[in-house]
C-alpha atoms as a PDB file:
ATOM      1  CA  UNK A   1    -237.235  56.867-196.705  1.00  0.00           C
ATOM      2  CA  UNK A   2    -237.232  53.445-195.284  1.00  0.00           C
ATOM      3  CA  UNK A   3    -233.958  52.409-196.863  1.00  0.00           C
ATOM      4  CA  UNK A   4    -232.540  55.454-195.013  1.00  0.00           C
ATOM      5  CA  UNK A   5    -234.063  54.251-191.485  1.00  0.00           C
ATOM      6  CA  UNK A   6    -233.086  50.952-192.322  1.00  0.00           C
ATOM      7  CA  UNK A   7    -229.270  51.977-193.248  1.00  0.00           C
ATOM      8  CA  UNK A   8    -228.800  54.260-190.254  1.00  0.00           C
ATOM      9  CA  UNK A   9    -230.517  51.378-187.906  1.00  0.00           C
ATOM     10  CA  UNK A  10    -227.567  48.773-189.140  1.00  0.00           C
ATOM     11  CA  UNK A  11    -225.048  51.681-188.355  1.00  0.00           C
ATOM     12  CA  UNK A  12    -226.187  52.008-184.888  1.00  0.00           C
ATOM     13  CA  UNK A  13    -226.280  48.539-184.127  1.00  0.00           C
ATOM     14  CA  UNK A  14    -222.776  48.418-185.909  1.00  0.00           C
ATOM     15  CA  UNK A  15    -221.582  51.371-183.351  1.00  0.00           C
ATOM     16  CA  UNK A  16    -222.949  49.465-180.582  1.00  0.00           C
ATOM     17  CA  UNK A  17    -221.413  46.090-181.834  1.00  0.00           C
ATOM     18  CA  UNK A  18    -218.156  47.801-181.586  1.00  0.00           C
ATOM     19  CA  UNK A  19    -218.061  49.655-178.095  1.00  0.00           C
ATOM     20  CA  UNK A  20    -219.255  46.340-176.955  1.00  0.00           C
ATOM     21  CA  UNK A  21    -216.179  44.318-178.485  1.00  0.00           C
ATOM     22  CA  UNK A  22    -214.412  47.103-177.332  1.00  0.00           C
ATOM     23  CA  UNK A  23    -215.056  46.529-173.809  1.00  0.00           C
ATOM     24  CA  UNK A  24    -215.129  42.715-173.968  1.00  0.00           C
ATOM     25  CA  UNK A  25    -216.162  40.922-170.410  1.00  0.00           C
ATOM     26  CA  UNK A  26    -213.808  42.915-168.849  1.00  0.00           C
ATOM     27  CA  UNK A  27    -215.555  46.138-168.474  1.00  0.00           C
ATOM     28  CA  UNK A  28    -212.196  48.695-169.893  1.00  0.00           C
ATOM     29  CA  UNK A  29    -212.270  50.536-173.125  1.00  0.00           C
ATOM     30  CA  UNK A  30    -209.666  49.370-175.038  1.00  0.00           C
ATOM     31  CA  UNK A  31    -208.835  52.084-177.580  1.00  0.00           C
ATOM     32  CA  UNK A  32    -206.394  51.258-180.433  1.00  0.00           C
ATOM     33  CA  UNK A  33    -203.060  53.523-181.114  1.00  0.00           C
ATOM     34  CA  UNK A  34    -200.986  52.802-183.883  1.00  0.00           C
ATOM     35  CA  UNK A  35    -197.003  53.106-182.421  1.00  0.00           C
ATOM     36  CA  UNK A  36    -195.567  56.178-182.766  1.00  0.00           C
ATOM     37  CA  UNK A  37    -199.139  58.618-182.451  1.00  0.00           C
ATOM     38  CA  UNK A  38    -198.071  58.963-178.938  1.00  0.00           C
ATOM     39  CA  UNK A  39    -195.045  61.482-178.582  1.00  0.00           C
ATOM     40  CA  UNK A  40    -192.314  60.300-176.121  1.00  0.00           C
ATOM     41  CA  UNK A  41    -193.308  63.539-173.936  1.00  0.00           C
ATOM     42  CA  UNK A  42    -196.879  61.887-173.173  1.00  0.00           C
ATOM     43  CA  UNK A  43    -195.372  58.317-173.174  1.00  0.00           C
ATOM     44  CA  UNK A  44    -192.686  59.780-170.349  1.00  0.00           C
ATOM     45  CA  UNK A  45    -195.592  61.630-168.515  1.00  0.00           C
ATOM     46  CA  UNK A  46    -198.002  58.023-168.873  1.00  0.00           C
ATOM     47  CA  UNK A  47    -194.946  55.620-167.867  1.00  0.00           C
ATOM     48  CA  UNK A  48    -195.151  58.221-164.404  1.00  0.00           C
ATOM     49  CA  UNK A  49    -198.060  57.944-163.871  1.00  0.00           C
ATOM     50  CA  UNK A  50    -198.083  53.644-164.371  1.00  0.00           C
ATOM     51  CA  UNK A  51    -194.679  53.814-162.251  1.00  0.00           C
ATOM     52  CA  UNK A  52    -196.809  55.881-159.326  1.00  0.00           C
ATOM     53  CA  UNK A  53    -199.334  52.360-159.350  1.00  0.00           C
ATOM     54  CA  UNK A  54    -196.801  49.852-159.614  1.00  0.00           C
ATOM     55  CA  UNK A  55    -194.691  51.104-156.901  1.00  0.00           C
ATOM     56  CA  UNK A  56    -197.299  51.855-154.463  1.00  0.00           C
ATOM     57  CA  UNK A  57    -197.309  49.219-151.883  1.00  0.00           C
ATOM     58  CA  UNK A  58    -200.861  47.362-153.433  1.00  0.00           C
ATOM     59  CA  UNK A  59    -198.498  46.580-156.185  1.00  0.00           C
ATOM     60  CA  UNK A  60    -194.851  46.147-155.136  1.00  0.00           C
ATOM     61  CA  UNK A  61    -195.859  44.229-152.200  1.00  0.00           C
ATOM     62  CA  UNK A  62    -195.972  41.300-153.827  1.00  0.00           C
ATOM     63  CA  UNK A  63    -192.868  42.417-156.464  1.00  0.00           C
ATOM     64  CA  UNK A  64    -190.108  40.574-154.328  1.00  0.00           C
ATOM     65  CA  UNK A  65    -186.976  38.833-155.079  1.00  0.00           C
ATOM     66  CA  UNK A  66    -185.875  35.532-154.875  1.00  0.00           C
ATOM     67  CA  UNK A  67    -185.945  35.423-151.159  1.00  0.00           C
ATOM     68  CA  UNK A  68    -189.851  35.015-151.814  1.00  0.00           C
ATOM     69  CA  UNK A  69    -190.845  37.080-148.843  1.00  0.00           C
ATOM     70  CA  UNK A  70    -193.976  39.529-149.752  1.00  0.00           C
ATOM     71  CA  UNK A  71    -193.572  42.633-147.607  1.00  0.00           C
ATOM     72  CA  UNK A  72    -196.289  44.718-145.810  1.00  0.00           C
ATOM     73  CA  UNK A  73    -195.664  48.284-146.338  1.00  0.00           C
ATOM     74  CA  UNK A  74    -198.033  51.840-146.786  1.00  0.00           C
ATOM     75  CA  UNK A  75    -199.713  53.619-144.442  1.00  0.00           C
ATOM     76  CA  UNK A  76    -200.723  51.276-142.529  1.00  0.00           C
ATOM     77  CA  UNK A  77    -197.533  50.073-141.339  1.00  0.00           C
ATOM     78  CA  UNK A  78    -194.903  51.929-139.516  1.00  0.00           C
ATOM     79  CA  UNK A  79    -192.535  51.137-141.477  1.00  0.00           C
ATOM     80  CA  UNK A  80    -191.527  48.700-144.290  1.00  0.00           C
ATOM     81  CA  UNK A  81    -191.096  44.912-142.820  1.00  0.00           C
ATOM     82  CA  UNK A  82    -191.267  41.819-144.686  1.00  0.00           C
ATOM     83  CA  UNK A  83    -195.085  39.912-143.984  1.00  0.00           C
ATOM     84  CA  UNK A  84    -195.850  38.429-140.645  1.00  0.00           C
ATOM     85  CA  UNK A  85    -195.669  34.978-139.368  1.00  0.00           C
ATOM     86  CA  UNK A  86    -192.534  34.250-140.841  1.00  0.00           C
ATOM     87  CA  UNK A  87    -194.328  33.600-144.610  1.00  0.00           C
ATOM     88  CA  UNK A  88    -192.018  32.571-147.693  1.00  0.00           C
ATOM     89  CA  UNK A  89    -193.643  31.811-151.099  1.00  0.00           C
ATOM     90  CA  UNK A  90    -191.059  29.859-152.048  1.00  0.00           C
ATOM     91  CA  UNK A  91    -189.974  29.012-155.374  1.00  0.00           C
ATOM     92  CA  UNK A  92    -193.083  28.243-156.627  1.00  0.00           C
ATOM     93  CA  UNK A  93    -193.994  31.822-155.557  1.00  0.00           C
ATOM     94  CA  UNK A  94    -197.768  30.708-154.055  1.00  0.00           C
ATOM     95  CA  UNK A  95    -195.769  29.296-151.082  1.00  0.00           C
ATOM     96  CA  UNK A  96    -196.743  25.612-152.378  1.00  0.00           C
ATOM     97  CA  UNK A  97    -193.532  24.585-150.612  1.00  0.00           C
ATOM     98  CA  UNK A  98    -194.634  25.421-146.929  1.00  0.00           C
ATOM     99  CA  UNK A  99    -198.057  27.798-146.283  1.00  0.00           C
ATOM    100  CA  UNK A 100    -199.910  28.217-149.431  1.00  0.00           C
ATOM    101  CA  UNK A 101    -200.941  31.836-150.152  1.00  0.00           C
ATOM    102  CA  UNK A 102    -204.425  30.316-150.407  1.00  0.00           C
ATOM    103  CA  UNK A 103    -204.624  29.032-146.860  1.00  0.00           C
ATOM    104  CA  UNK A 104    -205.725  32.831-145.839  1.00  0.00           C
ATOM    105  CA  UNK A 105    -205.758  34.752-149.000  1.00  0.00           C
ATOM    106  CA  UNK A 106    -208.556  32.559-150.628  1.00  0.00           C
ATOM    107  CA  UNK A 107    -210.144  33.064-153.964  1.00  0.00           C
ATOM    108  CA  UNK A 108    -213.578  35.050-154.122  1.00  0.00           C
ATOM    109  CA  UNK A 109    -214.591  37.765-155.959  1.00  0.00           C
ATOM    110  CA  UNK A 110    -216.761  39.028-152.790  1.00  0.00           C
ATOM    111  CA  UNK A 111    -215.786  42.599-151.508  1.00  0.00           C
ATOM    112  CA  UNK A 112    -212.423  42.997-149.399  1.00  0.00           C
ATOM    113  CA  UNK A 113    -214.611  44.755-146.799  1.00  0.00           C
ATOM    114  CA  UNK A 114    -213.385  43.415-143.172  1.00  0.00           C
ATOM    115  CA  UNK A 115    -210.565  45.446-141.970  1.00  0.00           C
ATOM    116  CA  UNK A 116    -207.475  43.493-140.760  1.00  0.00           C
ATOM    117  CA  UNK A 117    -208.772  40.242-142.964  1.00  0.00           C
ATOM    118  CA  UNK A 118    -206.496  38.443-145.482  1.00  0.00           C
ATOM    119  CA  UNK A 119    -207.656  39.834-148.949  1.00  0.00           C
ATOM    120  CA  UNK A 120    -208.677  37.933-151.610  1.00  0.00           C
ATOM    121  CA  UNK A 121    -209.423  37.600-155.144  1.00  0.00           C
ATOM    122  CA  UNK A 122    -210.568  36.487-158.191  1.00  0.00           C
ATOM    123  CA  UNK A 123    -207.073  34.231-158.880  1.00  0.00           C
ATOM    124  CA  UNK A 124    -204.899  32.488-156.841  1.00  0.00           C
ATOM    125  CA  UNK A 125    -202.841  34.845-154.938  1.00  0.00           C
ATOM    126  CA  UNK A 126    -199.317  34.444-155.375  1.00  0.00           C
ATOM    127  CA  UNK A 127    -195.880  36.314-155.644  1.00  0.00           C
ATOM    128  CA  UNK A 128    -195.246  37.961-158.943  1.00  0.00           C
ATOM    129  CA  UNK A 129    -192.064  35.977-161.099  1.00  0.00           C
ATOM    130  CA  UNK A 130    -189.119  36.594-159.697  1.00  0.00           C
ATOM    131  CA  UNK A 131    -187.782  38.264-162.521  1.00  0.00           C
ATOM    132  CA  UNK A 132    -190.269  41.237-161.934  1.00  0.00           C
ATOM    133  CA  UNK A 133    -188.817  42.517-158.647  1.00  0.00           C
ATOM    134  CA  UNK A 134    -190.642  46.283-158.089  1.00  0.00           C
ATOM    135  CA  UNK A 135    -190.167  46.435-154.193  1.00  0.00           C
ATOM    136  CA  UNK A 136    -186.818  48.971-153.565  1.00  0.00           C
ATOM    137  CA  UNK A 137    -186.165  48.579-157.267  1.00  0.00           C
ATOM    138  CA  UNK A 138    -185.624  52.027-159.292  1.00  0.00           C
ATOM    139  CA  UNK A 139    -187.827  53.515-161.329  1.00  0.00           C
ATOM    140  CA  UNK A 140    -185.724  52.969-164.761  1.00  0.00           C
ATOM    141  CA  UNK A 141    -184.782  49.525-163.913  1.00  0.00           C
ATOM    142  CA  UNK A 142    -188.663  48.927-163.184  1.00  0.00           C
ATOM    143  CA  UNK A 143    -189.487  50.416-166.566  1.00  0.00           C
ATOM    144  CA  UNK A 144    -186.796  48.490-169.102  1.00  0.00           C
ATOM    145  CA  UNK A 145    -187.897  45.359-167.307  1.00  0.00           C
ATOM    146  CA  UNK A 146    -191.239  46.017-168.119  1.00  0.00           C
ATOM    147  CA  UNK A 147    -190.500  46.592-171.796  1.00  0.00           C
ATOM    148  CA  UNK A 148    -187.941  43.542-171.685  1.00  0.00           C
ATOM    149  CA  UNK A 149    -189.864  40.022-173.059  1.00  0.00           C
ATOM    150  CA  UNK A 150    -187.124  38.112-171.347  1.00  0.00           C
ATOM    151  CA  UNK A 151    -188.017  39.507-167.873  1.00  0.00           C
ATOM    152  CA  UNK A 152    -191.702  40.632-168.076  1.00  0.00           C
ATOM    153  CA  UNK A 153    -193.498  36.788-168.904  1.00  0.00           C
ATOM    154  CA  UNK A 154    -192.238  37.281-172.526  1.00  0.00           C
ATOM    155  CA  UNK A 155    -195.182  40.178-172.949  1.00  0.00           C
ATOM    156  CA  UNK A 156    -194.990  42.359-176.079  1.00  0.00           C
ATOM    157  CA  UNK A 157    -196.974  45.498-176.029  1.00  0.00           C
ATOM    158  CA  UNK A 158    -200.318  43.517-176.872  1.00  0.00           C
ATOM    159  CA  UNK A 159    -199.653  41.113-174.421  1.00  0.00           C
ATOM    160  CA  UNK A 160    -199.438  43.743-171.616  1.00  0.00           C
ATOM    161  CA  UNK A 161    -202.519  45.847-172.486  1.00  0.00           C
ATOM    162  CA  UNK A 162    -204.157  42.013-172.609  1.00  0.00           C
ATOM    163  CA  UNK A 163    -202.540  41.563-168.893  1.00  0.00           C
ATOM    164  CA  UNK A 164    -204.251  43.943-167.496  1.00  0.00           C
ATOM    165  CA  UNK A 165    -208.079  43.272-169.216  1.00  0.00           C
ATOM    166  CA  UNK A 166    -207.435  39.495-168.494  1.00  0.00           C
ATOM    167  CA  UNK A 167    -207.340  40.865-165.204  1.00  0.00           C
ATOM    168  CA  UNK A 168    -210.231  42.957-165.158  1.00  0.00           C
ATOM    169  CA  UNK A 169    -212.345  40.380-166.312  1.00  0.00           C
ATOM    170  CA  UNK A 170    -211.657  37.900-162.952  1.00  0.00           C
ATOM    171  CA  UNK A 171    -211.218  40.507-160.835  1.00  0.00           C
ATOM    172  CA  UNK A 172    -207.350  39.542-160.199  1.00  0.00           C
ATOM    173  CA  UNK A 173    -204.605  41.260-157.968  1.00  0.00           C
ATOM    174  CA  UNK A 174    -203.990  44.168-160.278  1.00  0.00           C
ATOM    175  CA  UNK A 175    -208.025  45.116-159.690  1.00  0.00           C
ATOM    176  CA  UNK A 176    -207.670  44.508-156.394  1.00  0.00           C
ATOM    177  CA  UNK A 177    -204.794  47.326-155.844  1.00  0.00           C
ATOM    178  CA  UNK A 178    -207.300  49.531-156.791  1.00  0.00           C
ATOM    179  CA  UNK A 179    -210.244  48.480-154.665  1.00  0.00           C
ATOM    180  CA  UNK A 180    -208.556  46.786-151.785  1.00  0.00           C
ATOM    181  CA  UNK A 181    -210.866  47.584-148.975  1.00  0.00           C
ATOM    182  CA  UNK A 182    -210.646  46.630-145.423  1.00  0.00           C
ATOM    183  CA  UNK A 183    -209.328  50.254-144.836  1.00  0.00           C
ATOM    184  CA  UNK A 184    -206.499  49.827-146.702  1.00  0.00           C
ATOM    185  CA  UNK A 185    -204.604  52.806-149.332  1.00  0.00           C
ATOM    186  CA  UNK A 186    -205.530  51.758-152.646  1.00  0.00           C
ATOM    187  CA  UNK A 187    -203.288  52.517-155.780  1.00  0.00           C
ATOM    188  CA  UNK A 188    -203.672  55.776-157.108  1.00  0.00           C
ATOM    189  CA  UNK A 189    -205.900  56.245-160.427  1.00  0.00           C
ATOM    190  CA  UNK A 190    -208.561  53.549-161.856  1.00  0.00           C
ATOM    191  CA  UNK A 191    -208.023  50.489-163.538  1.00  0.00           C
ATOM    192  CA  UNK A 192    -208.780  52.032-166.781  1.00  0.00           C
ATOM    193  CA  UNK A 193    -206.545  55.199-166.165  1.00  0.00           C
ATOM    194  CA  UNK A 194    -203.624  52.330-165.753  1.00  0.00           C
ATOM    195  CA  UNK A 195    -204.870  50.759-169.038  1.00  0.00           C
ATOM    196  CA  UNK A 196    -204.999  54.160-170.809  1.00  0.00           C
ATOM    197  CA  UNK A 197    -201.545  54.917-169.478  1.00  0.00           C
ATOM    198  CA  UNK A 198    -200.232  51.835-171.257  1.00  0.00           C
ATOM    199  CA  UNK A 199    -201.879  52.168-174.306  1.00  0.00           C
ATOM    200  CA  UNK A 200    -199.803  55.536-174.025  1.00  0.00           C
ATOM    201  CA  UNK A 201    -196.600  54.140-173.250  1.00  0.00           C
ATOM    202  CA  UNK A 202    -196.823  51.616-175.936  1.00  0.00           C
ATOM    203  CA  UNK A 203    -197.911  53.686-178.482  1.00  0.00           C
ATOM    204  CA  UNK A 204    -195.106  55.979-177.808  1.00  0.00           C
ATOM    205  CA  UNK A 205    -192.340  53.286-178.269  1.00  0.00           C
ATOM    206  CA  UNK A 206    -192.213  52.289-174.176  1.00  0.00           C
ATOM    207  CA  UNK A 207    -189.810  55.066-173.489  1.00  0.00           C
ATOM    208  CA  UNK A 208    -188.185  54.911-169.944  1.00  0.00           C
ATOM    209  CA  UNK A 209    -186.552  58.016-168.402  1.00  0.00           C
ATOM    210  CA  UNK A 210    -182.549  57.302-168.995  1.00  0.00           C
ATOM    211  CA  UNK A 211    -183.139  56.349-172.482  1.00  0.00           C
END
């Protein structure tokens, strides 16, 4: 009898041991899909549903092109118009070359709550790489980017998923589209729903919609 309570005891902690690793500092469940358990049909309908987050304005914002101007755009704008006080990133993309991002946009992991107030977070804000222009960009050009090493920080499929929980775990600028505060429209879905919906995509070969 004991050697039974003593065997299912090391099970549970081994259970435990493994949603734990699972989750990591980061506070996601990372669940593991071998490629090709996903069909394309769900990879299509989870590469929607990541294209609805990284077009929203919390995301593509910041997605510019090589004139390094972030935009302001949503709801809470008029209308698209590129961000105020004539502010350029630069080529360094953290706008090292005239205003650093930092200079209002400090790091803190404290809530976004004032309304109108630069937000902030747990990195150093900056522009996304050039390469990875979202803002006005299709949705199919968005998506073989993505997929593309050459043009996405030379990410393969692990390397995204670990994108997004590296993120978690500081509280970075993807985290922050989905808890912006201050009043503002925040992404749609959860971080985890956008980490499930990769895990999707990837397991189902990264299919975009003109393939």
């Amino acid at each position: 009898m004991m050697k039974r309570t003593g065997m299912a005891l090391a099970l549970t902690i081994v259970a435990c041991s493994a949603t734990i690793a699972a989750e990591g500092g980061h506070g996601l469940t990372v669940t593991e899909k071998e490629e090709g358990s996903v069909s394309r049909e769900q990879g299509l309908q989870a590469w929607s549903n990541i294209h609805e987050v990284i077009s929203h304005p919390r995301c593509a914002n910041c997605h510019t092109d090589e004139v390094s101007r972030p935009m302001w755009s949503g709801p809470e704008f008029k209308e698209a118009r590129p961000h105020g006080m004539n502010i350029n990133a630069g080529e360094s993309r953290t706008g090292a070359e005239t205003i650093p991002c930092q200079t209002c946009h400090v790091t803190s992991t404290l809530p976004n709550d004032t309304p109108h107030a630069p937000p902030h977070t747990g990195m150093e804000w900056h522009l996304a790489p050039v390469e990875m222009v979202w803002f006005g960009v299709a949705e199919n050009e968005i998506c073989n980017q993505l997929r593309d090493p050459e043009r996405n920080g030379g990410r393969d499929g692990a390397a995204l998923i670990e994108h997004i929980t590296h993120d978690a775990e500081v509280k970075g600028l993807i985290s922050w589209g989905f808890d912006p505060g201050g009043g503002r429209e925040a992404a749609p879905g959860s971080m985890q729903q956008h980490l499930d919906d990769t895990i999707d995509w990837i397991a189902a070969g990264m299919p975009c919609p003109q393939d």
